[in-house]
N, C-alpha and C. Protein backbone atom coordinates (compact mmCIF):
# COMPACT_ATOMS: atom_id res chain seq x y z
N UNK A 1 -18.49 -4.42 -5.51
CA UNK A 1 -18.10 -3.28 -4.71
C UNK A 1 -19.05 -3.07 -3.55
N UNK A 2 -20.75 -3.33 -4.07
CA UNK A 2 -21.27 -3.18 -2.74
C UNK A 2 -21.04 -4.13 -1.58
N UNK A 3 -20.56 -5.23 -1.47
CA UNK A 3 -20.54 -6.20 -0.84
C UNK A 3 -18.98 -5.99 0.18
N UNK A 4 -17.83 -5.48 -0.84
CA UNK A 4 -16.96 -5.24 -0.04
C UNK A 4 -16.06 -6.34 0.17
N UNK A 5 -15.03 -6.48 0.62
CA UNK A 5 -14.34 -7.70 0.28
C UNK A 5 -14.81 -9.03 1.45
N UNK A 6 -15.12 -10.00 0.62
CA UNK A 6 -15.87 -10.77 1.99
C UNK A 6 -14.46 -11.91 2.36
N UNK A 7 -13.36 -12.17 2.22
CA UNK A 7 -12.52 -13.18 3.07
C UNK A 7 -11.42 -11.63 3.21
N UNK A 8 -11.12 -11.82 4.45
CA UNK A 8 -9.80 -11.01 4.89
C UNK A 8 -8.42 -11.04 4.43
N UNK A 9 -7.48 -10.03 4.56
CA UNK A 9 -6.53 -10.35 4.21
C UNK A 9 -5.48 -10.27 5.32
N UNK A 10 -4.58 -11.40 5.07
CA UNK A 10 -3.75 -11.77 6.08
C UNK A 10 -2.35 -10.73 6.10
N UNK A 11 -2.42 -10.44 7.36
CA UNK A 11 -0.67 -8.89 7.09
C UNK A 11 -0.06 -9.62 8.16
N UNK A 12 1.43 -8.90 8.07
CA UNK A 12 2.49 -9.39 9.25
C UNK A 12 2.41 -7.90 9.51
N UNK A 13 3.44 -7.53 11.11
CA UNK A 13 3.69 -6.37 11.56
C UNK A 13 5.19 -6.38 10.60
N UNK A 14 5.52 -5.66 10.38
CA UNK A 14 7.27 -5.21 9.92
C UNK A 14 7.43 -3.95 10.77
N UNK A 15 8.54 -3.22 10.53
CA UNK A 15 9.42 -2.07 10.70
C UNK A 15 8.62 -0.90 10.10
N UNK A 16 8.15 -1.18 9.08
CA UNK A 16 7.48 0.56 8.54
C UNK A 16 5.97 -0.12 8.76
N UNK A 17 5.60 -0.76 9.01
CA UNK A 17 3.95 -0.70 8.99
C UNK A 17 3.54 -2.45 8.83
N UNK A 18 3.10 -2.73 7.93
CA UNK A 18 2.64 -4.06 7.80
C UNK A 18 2.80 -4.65 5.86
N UNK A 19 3.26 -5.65 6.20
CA UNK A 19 3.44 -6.57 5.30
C UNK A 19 2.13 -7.50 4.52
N UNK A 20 1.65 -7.84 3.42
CA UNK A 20 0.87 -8.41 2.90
C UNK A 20 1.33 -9.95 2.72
N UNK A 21 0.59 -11.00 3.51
CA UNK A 21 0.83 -12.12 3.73
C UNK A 21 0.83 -13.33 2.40
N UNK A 22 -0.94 -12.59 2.84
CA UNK A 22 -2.13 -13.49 2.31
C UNK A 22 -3.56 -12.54 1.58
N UNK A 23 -3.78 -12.96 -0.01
CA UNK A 23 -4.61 -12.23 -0.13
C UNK A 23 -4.15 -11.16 -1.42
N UNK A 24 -2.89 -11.19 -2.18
CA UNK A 24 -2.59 -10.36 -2.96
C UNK A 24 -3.80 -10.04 -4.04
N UNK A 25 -4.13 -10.98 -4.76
CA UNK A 25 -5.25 -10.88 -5.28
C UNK A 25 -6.54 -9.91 -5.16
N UNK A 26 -6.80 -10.21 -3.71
CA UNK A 26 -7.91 -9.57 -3.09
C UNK A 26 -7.79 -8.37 -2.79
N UNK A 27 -6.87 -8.13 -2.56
CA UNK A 27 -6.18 -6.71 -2.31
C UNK A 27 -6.00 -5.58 -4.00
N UNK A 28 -5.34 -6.81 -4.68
CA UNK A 28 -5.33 -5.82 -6.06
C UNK A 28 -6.96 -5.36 -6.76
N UNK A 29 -8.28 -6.26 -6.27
CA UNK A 29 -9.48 -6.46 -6.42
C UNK A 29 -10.17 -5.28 -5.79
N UNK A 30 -9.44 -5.27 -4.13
CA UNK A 30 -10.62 -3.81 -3.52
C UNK A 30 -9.67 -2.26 -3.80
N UNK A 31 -8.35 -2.76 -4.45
CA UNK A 31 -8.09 -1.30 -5.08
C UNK A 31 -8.62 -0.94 -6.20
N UNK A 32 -8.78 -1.82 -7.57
CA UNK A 32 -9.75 -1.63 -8.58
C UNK A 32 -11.05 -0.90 -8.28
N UNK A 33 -11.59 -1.69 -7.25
CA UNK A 33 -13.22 -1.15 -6.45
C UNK A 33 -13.07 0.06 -6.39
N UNK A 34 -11.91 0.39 -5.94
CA UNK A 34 -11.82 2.20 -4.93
C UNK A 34 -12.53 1.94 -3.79
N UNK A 35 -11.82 0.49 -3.19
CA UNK A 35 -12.62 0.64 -1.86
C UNK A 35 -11.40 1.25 -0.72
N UNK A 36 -11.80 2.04 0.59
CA UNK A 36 -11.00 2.50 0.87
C UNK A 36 -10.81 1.72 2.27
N UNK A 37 -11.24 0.52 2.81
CA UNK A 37 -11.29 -0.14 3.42
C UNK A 37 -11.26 -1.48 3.64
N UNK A 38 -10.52 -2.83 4.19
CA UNK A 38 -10.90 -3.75 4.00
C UNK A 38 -10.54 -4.68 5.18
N UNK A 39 -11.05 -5.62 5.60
CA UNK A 39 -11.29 -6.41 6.24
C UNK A 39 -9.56 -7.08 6.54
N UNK A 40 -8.60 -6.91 7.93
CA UNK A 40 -7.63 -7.86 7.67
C UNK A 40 -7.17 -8.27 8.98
N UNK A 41 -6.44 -9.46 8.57
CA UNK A 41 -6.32 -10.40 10.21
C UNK A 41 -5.16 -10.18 10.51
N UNK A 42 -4.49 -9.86 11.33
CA UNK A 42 -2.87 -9.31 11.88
C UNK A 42 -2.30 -10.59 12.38
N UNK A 43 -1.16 -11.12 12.11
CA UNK A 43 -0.70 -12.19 12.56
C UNK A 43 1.02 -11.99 12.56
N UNK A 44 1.34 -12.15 13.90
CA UNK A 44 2.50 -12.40 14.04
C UNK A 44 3.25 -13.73 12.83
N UNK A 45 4.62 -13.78 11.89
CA UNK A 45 4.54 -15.19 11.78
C UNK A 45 6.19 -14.79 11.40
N UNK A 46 6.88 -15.50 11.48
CA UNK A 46 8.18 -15.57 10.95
C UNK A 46 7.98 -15.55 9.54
N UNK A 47 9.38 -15.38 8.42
CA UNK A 47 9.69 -15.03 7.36
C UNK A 47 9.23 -16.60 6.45
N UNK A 48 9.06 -17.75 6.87
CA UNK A 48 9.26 -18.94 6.35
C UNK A 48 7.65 -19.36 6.51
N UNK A 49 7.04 -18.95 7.71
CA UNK A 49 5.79 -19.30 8.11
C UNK A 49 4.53 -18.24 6.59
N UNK A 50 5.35 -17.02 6.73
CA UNK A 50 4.69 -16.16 5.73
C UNK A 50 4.87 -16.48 3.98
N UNK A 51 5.97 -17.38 3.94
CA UNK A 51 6.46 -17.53 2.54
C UNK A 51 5.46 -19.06 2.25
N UNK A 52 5.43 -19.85 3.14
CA UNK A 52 4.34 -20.98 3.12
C UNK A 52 2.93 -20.73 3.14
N UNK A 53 2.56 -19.70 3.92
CA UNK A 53 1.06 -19.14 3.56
C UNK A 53 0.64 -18.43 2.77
N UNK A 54 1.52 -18.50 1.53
CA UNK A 54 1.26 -17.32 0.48
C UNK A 54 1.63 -17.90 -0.53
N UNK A 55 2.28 -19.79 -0.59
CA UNK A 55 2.47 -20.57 -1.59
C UNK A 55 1.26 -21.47 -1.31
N UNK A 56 0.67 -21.62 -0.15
CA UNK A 56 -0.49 -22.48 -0.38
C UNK A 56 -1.85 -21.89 -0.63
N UNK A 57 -1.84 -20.31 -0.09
CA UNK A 57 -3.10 -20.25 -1.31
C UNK A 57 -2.69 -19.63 -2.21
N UNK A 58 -1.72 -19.76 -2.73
CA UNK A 58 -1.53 -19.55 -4.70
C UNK A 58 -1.66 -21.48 -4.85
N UNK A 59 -1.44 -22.22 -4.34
CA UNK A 59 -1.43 -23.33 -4.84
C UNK A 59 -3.08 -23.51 -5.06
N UNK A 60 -3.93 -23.44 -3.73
CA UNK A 60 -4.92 -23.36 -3.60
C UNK A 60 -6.06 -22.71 -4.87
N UNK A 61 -5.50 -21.70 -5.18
CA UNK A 61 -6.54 -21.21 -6.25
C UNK A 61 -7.12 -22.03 -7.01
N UNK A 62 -8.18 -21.81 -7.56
CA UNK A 62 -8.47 -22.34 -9.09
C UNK A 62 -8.32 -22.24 -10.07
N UNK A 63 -7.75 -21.00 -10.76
CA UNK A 63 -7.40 -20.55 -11.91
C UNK A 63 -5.92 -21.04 -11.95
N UNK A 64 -5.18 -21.96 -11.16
CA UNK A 64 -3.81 -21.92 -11.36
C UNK A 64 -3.39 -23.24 -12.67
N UNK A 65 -2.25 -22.91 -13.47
CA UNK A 65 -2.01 -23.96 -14.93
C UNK A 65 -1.59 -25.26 -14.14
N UNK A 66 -1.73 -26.31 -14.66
CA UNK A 66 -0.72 -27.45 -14.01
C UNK A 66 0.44 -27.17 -13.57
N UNK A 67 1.24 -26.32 -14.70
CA UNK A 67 3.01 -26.43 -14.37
C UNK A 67 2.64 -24.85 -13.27
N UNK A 68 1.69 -23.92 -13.32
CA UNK A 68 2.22 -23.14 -12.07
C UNK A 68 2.03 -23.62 -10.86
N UNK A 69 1.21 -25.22 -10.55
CA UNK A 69 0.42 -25.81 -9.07
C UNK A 69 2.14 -26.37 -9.18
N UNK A 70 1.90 -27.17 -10.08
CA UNK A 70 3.56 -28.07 -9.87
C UNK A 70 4.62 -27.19 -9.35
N UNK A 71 4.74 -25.95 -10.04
CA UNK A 71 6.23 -24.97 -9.19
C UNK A 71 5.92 -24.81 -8.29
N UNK A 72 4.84 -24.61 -7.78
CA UNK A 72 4.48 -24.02 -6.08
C UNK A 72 4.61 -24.66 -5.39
N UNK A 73 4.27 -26.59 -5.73
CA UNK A 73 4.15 -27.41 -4.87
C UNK A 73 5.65 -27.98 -4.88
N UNK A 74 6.49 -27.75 -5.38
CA UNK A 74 7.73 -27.90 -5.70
C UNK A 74 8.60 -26.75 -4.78
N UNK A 75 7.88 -25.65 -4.96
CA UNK A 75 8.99 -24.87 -3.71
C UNK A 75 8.50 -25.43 -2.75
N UNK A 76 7.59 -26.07 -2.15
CA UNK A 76 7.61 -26.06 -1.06
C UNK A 76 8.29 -27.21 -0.30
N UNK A 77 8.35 -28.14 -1.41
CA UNK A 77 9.24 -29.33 -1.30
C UNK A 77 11.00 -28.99 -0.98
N UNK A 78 11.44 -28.01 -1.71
CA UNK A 78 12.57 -27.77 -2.04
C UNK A 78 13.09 -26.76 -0.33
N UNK A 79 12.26 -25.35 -0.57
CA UNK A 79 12.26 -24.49 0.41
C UNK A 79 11.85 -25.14 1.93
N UNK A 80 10.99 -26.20 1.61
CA UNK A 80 10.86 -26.18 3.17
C UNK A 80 11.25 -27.72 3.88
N UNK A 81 12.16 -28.51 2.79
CA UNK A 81 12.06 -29.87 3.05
C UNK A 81 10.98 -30.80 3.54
N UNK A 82 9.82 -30.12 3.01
CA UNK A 82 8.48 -31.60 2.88
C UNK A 82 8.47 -32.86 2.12
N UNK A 83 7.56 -33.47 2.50
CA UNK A 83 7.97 -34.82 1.47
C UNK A 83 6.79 -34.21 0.46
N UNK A 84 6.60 -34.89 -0.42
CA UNK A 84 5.55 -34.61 -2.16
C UNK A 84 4.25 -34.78 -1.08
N UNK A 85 4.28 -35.92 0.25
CA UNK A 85 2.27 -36.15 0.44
C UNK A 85 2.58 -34.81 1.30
N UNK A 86 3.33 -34.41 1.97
CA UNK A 86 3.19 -32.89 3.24
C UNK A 86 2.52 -31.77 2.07
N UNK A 87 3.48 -31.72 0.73
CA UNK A 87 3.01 -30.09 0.18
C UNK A 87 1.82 -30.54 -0.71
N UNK A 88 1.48 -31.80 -1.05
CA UNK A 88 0.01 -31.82 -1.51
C UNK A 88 -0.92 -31.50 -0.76
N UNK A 89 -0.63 -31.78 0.72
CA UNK A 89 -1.68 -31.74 1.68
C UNK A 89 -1.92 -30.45 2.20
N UNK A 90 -0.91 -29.65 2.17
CA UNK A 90 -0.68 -28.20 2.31
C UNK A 90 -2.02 -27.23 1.98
């Protein structure tokens, strides 16, 4: 809590305010804190651009099981027509 959240979290603009990109985790982390502030990067991105940056760092994590890396890396195959080396590399 003293430290505060040290990587940002990624938002889109929407219609009522802003959207959570990137970062759910981190976000559920500095509400636990009771922090009332946190660090975040505003990025324009389309609906497909935001659904890919929010399957690669859930892919990304470390705590993730084999079969949950495999579904993720699998939507992205499916959802975004990559080949298997594009969403490994992701």
């Amino acid at each position: 809590r003293s430290q505060g959240l040290l990587q940002p979290l990624v938002v889109r603009p929407i219609d009522r305010g802003y959207e959570l990109v990137a970062g759910e985790r981190r976000w559920r982390a500095a509400q636990l804190a009771g922090l009332d502030k946190v660090p975040v990067i505003v990025r324009e991105v389309p609906d497909e651009a935001a659904l890919v940056m929010a399957l690669i760092e859930n892919v990304q994590r470390e705590d993730l099981s084999p079969i949950e890396e495999a579904a993720a890396v699998q939507r992205l195959i499916n959802e975004f027509s990559m080949t298997h080396e594009q969403a490994a590399d992701a």
